[in-house]
PDB file of N, CA and C in Angstrom:
ATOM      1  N   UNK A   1       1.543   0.129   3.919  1.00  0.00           N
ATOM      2  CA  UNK A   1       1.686  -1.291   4.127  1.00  0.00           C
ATOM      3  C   UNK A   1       3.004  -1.828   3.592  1.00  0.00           C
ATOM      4  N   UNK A   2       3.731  -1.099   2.510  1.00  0.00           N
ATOM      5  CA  UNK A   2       5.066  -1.048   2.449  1.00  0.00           C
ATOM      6  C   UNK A   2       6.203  -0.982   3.426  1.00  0.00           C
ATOM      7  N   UNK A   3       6.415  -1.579   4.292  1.00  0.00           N
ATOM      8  CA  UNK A   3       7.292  -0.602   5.375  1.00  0.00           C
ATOM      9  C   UNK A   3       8.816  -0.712   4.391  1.00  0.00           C
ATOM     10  N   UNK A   4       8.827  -2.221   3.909  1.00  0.00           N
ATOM     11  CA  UNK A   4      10.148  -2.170   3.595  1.00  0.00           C
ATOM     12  C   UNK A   4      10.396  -2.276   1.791  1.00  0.00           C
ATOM     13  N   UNK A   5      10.249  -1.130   1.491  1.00  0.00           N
ATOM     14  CA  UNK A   5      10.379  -0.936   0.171  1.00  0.00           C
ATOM     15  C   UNK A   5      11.179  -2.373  -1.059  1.00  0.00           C
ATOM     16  N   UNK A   6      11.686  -2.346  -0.218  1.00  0.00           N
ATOM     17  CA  UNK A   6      13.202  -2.951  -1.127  1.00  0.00           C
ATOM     18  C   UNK A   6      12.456  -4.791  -1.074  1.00  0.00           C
ATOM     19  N   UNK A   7      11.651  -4.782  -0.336  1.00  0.00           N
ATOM     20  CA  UNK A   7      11.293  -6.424  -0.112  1.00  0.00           C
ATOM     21  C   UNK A   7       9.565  -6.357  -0.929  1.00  0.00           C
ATOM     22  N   UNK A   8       9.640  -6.582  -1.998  1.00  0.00           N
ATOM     23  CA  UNK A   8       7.926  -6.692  -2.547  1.00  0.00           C
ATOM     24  C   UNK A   8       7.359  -8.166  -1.247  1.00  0.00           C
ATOM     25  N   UNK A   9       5.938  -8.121  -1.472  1.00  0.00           N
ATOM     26  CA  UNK A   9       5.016  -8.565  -0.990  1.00  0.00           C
ATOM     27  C   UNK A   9       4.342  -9.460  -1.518  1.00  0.00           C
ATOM     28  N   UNK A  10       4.195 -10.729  -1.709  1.00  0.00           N
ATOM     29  CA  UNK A  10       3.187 -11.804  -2.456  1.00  0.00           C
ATOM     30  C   UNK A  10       1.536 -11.124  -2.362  1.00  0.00           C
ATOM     31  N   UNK A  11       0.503 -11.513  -3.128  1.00  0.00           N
ATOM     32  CA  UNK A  11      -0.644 -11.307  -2.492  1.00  0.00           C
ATOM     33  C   UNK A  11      -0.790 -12.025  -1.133  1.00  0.00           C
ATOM     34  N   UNK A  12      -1.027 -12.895  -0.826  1.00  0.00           N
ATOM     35  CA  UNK A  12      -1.538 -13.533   0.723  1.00  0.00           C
ATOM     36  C   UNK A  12      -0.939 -12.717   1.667  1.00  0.00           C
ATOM     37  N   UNK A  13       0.179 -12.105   1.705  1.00  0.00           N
ATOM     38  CA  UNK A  13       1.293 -11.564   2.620  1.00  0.00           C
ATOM     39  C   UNK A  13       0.297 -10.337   2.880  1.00  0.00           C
ATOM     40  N   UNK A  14      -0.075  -9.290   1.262  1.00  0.00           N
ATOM     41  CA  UNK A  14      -0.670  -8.281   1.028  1.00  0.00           C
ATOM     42  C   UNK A  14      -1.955  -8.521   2.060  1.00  0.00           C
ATOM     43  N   UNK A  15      -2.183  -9.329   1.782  1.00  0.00           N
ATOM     44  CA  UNK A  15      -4.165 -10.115   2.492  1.00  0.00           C
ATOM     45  C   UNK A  15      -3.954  -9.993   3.571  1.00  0.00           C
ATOM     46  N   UNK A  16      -2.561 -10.670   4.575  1.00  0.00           N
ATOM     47  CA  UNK A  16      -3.089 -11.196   5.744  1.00  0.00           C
ATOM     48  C   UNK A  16      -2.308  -9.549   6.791  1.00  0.00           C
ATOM     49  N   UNK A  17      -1.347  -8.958   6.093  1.00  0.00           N
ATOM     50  CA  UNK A  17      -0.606  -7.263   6.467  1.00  0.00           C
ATOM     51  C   UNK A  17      -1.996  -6.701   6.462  1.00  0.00           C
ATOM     52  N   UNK A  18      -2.744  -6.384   5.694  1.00  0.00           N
ATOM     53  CA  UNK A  18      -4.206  -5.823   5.728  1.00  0.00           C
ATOM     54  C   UNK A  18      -4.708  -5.977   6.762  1.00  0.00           C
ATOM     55  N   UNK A  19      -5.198  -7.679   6.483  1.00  0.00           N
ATOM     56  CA  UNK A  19      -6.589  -7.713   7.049  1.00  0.00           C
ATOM     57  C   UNK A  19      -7.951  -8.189   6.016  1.00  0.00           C
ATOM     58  N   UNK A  20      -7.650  -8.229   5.003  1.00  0.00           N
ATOM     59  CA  UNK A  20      -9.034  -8.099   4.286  1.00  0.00           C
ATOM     60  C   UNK A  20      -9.008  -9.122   3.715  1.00  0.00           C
ATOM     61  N   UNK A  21     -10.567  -9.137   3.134  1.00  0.00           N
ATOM     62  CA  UNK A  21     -10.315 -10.905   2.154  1.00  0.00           C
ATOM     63  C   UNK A  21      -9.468 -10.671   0.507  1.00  0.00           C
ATOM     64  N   UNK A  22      -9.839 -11.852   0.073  1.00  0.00           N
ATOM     65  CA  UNK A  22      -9.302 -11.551  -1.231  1.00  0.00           C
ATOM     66  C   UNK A  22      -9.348 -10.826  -2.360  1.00  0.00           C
ATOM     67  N   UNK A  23     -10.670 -11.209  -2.280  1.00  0.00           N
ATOM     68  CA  UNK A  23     -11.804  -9.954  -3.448  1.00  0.00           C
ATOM     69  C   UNK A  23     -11.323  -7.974  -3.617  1.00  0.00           C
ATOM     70  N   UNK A  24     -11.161  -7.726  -2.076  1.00  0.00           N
ATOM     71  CA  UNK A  24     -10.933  -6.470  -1.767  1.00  0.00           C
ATOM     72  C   UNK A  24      -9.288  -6.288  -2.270  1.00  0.00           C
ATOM     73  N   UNK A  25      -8.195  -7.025  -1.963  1.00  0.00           N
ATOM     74  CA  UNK A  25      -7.220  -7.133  -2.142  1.00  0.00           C
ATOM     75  C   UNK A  25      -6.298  -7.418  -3.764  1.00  0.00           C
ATOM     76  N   UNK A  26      -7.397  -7.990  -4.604  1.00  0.00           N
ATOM     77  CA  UNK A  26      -7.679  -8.141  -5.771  1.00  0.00           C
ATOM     78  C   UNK A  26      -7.372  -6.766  -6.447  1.00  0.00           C
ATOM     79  N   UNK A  27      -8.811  -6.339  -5.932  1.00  0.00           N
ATOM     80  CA  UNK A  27      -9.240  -5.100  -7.019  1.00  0.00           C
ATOM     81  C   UNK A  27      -8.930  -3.802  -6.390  1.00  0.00           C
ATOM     82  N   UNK A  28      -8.205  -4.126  -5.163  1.00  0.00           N
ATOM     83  CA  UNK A  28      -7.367  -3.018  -4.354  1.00  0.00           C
ATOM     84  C   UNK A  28      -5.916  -2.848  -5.355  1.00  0.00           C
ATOM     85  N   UNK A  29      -5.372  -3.975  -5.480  1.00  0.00           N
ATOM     86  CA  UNK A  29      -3.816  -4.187  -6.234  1.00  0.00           C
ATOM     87  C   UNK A  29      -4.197  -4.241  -7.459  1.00  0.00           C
ATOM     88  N   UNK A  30      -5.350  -4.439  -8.060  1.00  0.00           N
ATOM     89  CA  UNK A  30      -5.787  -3.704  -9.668  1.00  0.00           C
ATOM     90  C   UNK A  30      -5.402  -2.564 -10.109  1.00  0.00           C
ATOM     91  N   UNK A  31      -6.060  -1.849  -8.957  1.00  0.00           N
ATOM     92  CA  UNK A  31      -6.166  -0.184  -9.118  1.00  0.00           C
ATOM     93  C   UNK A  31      -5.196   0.541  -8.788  1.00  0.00           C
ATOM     94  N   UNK A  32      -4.611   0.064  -7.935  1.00  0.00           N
ATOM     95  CA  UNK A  32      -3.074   0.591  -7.523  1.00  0.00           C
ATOM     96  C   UNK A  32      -1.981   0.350  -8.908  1.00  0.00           C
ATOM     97  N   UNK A  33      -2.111  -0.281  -9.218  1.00  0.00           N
ATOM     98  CA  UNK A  33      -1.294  -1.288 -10.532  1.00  0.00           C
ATOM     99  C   UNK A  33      -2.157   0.109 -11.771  1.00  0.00           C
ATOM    100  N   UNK A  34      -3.224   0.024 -11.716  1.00  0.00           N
ATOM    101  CA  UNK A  34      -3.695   0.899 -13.143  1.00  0.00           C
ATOM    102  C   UNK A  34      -2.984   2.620 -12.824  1.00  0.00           C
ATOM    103  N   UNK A  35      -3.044   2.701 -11.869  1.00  0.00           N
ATOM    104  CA  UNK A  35      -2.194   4.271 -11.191  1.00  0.00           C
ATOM    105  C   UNK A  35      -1.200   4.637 -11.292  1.00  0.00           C
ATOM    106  N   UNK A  36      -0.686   3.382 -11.357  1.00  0.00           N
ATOM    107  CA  UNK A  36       1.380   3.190 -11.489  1.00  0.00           C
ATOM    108  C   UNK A  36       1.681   3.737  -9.634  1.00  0.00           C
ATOM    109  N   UNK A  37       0.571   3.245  -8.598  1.00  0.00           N
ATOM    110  CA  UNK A  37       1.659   3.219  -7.616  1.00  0.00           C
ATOM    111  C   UNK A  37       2.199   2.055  -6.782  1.00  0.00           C
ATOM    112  N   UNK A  38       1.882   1.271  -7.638  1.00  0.00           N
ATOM    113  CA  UNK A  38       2.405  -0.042  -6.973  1.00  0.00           C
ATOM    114  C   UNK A  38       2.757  -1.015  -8.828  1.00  0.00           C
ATOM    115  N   UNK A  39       3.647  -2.012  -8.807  1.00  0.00           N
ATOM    116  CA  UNK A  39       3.850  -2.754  -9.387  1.00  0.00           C
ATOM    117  C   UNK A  39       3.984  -4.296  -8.706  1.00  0.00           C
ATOM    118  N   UNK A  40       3.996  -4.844  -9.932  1.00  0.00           N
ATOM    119  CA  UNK A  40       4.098  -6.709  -9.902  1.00  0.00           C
ATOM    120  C   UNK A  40       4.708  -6.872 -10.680  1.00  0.00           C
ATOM    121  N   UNK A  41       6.150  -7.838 -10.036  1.00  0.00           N
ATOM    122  CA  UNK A  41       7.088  -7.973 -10.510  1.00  0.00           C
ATOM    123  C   UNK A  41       7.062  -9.648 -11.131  1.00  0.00           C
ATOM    124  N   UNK A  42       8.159 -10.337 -12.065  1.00  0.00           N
ATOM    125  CA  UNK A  42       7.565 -11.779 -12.890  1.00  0.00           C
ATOM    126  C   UNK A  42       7.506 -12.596 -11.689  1.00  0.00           C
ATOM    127  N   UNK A  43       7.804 -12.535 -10.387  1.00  0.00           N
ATOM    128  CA  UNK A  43       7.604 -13.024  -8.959  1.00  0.00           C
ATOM    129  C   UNK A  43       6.311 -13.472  -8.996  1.00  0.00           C
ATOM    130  N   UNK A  44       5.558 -12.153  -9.104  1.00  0.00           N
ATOM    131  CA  UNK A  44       3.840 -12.309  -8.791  1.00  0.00           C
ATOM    132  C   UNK A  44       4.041 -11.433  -7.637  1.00  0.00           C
ATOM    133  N   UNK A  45       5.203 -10.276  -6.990  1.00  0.00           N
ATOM    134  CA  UNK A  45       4.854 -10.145  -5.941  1.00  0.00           C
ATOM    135  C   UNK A  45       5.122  -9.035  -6.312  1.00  0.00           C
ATOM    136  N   UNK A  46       4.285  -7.955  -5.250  1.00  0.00           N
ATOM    137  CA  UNK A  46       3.827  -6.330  -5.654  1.00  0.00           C
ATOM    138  C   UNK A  46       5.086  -5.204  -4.439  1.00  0.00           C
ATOM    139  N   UNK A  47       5.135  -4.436  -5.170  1.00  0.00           N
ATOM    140  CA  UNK A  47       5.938  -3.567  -4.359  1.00  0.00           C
ATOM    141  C   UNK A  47       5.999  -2.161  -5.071  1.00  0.00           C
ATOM    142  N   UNK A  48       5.861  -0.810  -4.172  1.00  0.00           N
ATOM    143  CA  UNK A  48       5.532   0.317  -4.423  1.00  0.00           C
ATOM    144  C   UNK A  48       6.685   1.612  -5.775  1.00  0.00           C
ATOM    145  N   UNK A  49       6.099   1.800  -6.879  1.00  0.00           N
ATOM    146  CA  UNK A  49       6.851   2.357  -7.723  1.00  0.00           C
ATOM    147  C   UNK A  49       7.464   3.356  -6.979  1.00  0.00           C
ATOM    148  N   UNK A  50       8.255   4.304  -7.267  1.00  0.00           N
ATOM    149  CA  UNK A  50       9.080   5.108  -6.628  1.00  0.00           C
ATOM    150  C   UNK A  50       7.612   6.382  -6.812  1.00  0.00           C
ATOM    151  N   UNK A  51       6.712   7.227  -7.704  1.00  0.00           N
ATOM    152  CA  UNK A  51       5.695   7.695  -7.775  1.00  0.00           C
ATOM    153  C   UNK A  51       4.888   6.830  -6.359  1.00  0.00           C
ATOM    154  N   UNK A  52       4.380   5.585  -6.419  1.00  0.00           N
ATOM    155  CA  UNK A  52       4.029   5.037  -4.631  1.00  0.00           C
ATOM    156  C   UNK A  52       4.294   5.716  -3.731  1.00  0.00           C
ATOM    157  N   UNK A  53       5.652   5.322  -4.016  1.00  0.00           N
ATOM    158  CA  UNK A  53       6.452   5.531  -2.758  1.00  0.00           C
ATOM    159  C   UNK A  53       6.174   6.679  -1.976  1.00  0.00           C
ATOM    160  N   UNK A  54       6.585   7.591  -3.179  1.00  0.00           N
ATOM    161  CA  UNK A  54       6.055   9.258  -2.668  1.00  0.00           C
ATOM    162  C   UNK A  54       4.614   9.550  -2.156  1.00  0.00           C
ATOM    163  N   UNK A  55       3.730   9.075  -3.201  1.00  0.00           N
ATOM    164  CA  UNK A  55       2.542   9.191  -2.795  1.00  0.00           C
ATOM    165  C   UNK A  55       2.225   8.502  -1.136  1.00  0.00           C
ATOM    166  N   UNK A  56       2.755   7.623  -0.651  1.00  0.00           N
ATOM    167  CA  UNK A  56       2.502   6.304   0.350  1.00  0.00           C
ATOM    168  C   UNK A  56       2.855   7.357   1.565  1.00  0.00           C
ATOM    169  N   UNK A  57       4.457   8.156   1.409  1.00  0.00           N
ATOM    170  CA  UNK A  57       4.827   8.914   2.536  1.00  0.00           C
ATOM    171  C   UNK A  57       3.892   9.858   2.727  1.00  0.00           C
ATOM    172  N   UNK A  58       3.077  10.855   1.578  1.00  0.00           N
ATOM    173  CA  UNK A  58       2.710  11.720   1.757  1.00  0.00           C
ATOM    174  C   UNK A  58       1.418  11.802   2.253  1.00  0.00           C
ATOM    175  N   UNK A  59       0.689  10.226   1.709  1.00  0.00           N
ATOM    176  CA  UNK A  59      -0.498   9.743   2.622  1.00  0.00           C
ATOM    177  C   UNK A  59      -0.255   9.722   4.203  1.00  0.00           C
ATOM    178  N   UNK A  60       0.686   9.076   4.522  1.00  0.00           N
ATOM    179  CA  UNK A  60       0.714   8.267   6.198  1.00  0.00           C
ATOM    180  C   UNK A  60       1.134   9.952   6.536  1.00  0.00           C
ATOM    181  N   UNK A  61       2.184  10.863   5.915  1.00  0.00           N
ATOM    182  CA  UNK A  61       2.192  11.916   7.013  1.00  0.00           C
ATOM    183  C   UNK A  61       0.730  12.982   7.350  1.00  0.00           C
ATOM    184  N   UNK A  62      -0.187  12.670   6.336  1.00  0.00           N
ATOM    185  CA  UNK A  62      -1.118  13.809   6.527  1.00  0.00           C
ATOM    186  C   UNK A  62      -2.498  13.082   7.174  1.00  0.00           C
ATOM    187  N   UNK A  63      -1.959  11.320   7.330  1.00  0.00           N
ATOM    188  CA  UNK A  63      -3.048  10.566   8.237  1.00  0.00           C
ATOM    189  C   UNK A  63      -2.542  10.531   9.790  1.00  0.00           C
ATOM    190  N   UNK A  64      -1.714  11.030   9.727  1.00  0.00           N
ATOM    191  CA  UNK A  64      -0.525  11.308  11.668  1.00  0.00           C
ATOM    192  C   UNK A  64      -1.152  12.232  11.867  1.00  0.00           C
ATOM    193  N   UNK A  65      -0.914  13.411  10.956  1.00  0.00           N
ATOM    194  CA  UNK A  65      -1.626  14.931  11.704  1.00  0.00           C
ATOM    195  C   UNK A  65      -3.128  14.933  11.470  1.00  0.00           C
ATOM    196  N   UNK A  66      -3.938  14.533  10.560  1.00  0.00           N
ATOM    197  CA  UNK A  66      -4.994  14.301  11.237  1.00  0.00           C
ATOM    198  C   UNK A  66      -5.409  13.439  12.817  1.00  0.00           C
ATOM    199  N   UNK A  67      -5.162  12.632  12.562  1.00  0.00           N
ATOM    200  CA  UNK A  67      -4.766  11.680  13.853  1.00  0.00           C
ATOM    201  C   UNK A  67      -4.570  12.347  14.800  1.00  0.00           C
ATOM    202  N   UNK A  68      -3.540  13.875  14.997  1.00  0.00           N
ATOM    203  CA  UNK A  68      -3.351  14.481  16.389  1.00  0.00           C
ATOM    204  C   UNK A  68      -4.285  15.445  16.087  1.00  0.00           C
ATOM    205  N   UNK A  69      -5.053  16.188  15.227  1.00  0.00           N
ATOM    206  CA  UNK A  69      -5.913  17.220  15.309  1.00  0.00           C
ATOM    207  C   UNK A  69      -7.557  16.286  15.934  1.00  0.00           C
ATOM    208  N   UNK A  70      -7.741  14.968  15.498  1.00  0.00           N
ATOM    209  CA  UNK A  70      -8.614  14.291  15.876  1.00  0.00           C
ATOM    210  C   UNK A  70      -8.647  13.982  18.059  1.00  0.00           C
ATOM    211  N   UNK A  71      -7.374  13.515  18.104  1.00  0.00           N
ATOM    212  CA  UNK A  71      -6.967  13.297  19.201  1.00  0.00           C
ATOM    213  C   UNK A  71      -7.002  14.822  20.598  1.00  0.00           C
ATOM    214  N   UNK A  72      -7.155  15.769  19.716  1.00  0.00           N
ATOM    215  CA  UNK A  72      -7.065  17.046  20.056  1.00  0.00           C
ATOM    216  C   UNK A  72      -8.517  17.045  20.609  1.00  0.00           C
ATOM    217  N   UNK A  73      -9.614  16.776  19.617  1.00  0.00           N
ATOM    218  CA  UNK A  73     -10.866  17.186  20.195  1.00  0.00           C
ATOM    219  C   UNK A  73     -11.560  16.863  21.111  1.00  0.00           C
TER     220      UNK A  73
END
């Protein structure tokens, strides 16, 4: 949901890029924040630690190739 690293994200921005209500988005950016892969900057607005970051690429590439092994069946 990062596309552009370099630009953090307000929560509502976070909410409405989702999809989800607040509650989920809350304790979604809690837990991300307790992990160290996302931070909040004195803004109030969240954007992915460089540890994220890595983690974020290495998620979306192994949710593509599932995606074509799914698409396969």
């Amino acid at each position: 949901f990062f596309r552009d690293t370099e630009r953090p994200m307000g929560f509502t921005e976070l909410m409405n890029e989702l999809g989800m209500n607040p509650k989920i988005v809350s304790e979604s950016t809690k837990r991300l924040r307790s992990t160290g892969l996302i931070e909040k900057n004195e803004n109030g607005k969240y954007s992915p630690t460089r540890t994220g970051e890595a983690q974020f690429l290495m998620m979306s590439v192994a949710m593509r190739r599932m995606l074509e092994i799914m698409e396969k069946l």
